[in-house]
N, C-alpha and C. Protein backbone atom coordinates (compact mmCIF):
# COMPACT_ATOMS: atom_id res chain seq x y z
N UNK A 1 0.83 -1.21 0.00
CA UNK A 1 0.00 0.00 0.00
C UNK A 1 0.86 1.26 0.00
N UNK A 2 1.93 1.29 0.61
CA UNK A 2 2.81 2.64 0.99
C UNK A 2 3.49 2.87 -0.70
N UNK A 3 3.48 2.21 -1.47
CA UNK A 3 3.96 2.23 -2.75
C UNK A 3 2.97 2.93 -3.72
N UNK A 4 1.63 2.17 -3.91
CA UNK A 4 0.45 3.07 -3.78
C UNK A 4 0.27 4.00 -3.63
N UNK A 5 -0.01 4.61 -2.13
CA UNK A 5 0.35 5.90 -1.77
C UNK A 5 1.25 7.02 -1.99
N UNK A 6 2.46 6.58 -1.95
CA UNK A 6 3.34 7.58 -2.47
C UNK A 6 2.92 7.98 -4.60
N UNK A 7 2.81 6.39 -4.85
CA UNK A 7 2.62 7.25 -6.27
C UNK A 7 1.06 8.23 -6.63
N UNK A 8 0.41 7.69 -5.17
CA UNK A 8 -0.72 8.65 -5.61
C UNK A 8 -0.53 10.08 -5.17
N UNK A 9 -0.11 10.09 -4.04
CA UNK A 9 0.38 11.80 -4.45
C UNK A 9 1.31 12.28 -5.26
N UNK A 10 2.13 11.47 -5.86
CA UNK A 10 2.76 12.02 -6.64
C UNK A 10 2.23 12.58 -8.07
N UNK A 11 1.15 12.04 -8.21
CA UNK A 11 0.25 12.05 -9.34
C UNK A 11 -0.53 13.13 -9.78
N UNK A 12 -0.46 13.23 -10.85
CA UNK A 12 -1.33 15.00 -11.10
C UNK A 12 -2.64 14.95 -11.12
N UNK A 13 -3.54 13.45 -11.93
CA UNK A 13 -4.40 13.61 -11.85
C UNK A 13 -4.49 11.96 -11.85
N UNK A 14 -6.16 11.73 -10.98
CA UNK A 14 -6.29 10.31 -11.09
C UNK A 14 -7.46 10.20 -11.28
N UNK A 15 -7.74 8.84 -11.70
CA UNK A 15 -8.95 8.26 -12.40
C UNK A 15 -9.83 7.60 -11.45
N UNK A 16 -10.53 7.53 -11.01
CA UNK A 16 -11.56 6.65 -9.78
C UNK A 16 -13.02 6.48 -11.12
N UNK A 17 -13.37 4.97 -10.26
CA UNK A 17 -14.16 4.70 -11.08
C UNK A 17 -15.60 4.74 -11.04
N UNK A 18 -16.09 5.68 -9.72
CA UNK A 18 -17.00 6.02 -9.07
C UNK A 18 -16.67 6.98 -7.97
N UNK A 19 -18.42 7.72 -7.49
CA UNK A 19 -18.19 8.64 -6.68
C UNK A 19 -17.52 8.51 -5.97
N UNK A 20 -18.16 6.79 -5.62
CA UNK A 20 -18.04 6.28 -3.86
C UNK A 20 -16.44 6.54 -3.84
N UNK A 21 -15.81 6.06 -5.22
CA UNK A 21 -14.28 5.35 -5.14
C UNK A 21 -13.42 7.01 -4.66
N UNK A 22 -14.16 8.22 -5.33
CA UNK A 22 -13.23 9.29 -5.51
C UNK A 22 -13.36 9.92 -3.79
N UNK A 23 -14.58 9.74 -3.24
CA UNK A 23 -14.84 9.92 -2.21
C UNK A 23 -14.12 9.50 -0.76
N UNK A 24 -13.73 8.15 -1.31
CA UNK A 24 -13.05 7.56 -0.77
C UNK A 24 -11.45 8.36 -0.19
N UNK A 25 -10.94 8.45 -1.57
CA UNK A 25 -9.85 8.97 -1.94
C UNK A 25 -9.57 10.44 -1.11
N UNK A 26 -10.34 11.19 -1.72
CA UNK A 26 -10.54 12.14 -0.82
C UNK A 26 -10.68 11.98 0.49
N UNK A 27 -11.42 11.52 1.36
CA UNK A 27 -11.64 11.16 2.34
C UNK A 27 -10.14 10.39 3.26
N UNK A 28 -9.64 9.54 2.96
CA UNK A 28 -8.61 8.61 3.23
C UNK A 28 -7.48 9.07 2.87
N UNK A 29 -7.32 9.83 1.69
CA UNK A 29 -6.01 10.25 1.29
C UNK A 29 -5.65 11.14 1.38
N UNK A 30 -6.26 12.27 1.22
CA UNK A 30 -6.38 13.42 1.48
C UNK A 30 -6.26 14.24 0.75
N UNK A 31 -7.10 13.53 -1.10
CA UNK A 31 -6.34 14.10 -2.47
C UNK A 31 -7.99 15.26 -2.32
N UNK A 32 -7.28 16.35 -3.42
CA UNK A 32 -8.14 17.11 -3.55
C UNK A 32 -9.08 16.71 -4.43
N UNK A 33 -9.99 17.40 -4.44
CA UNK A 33 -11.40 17.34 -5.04
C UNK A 33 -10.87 17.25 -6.58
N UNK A 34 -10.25 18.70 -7.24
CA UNK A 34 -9.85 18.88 -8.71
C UNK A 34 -9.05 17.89 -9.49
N UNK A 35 -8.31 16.95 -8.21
CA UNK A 35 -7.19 16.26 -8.87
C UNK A 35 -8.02 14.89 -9.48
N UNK A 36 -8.84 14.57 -9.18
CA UNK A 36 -9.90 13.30 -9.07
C UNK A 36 -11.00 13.30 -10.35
N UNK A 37 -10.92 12.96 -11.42
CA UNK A 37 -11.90 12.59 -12.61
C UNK A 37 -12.09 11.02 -12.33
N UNK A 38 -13.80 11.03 -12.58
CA UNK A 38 -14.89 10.03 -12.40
C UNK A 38 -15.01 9.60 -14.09
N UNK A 39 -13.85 8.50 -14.26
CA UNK A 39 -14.82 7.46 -15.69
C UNK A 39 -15.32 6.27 -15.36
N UNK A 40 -16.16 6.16 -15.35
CA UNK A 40 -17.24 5.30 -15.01
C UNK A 40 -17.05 4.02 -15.97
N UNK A 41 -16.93 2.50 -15.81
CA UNK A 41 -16.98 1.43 -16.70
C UNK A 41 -17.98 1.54 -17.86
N UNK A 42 -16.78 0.84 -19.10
CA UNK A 42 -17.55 1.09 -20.46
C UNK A 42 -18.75 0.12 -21.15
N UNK A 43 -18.20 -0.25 -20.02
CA UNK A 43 -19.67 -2.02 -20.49
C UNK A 43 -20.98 -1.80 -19.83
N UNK A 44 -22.14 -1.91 -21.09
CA UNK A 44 -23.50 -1.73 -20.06
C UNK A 44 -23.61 -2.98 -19.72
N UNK A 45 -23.60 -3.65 -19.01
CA UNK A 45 -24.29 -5.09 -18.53
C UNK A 45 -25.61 -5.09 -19.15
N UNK A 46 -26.54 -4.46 -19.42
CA UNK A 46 -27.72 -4.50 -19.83
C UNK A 46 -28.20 -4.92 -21.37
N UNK A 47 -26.90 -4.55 -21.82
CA UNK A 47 -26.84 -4.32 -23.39
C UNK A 47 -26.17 -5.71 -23.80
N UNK A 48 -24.77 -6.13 -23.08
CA UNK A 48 -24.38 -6.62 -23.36
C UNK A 48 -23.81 -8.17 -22.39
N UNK A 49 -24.56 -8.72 -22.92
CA UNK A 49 -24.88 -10.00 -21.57
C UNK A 49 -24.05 -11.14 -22.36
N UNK A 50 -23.47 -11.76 -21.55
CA UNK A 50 -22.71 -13.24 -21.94
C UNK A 50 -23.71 -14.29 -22.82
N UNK A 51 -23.42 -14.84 -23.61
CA UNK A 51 -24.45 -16.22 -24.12
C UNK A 51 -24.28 -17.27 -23.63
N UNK A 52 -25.55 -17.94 -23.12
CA UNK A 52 -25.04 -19.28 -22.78
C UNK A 52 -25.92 -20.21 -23.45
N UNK A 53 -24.76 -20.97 -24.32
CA UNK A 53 -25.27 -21.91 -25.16
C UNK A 53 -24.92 -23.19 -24.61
């Protein structure tokens, strides 16, 4: 984790993959609000479902 950590502050900007996750971050890490962009997963589950044959 301390490896982790250090590269996350070292970091200009990071990617979280939800509120909860950036919230987190913020919260625990102590990264700022601006540094933190929310992309959200590209797969709808809804759309695109496994086949089972």
């Amino acid at each position: 984790l301390s490896l982790d950590y250090k590269g996350i502050k070292k970091a200009t900007r990071i990617i979280a993959i939800s509120e909860a996750t950036k919230r987190d971050l913020m919260h625990l890490l102590a990264i700022p609000d601006e540094q933190i962009s929310v992309v959200y997963l590209g797969v709808d589950h809804t759309t695109f479902r496994p086949s089972f044959q």
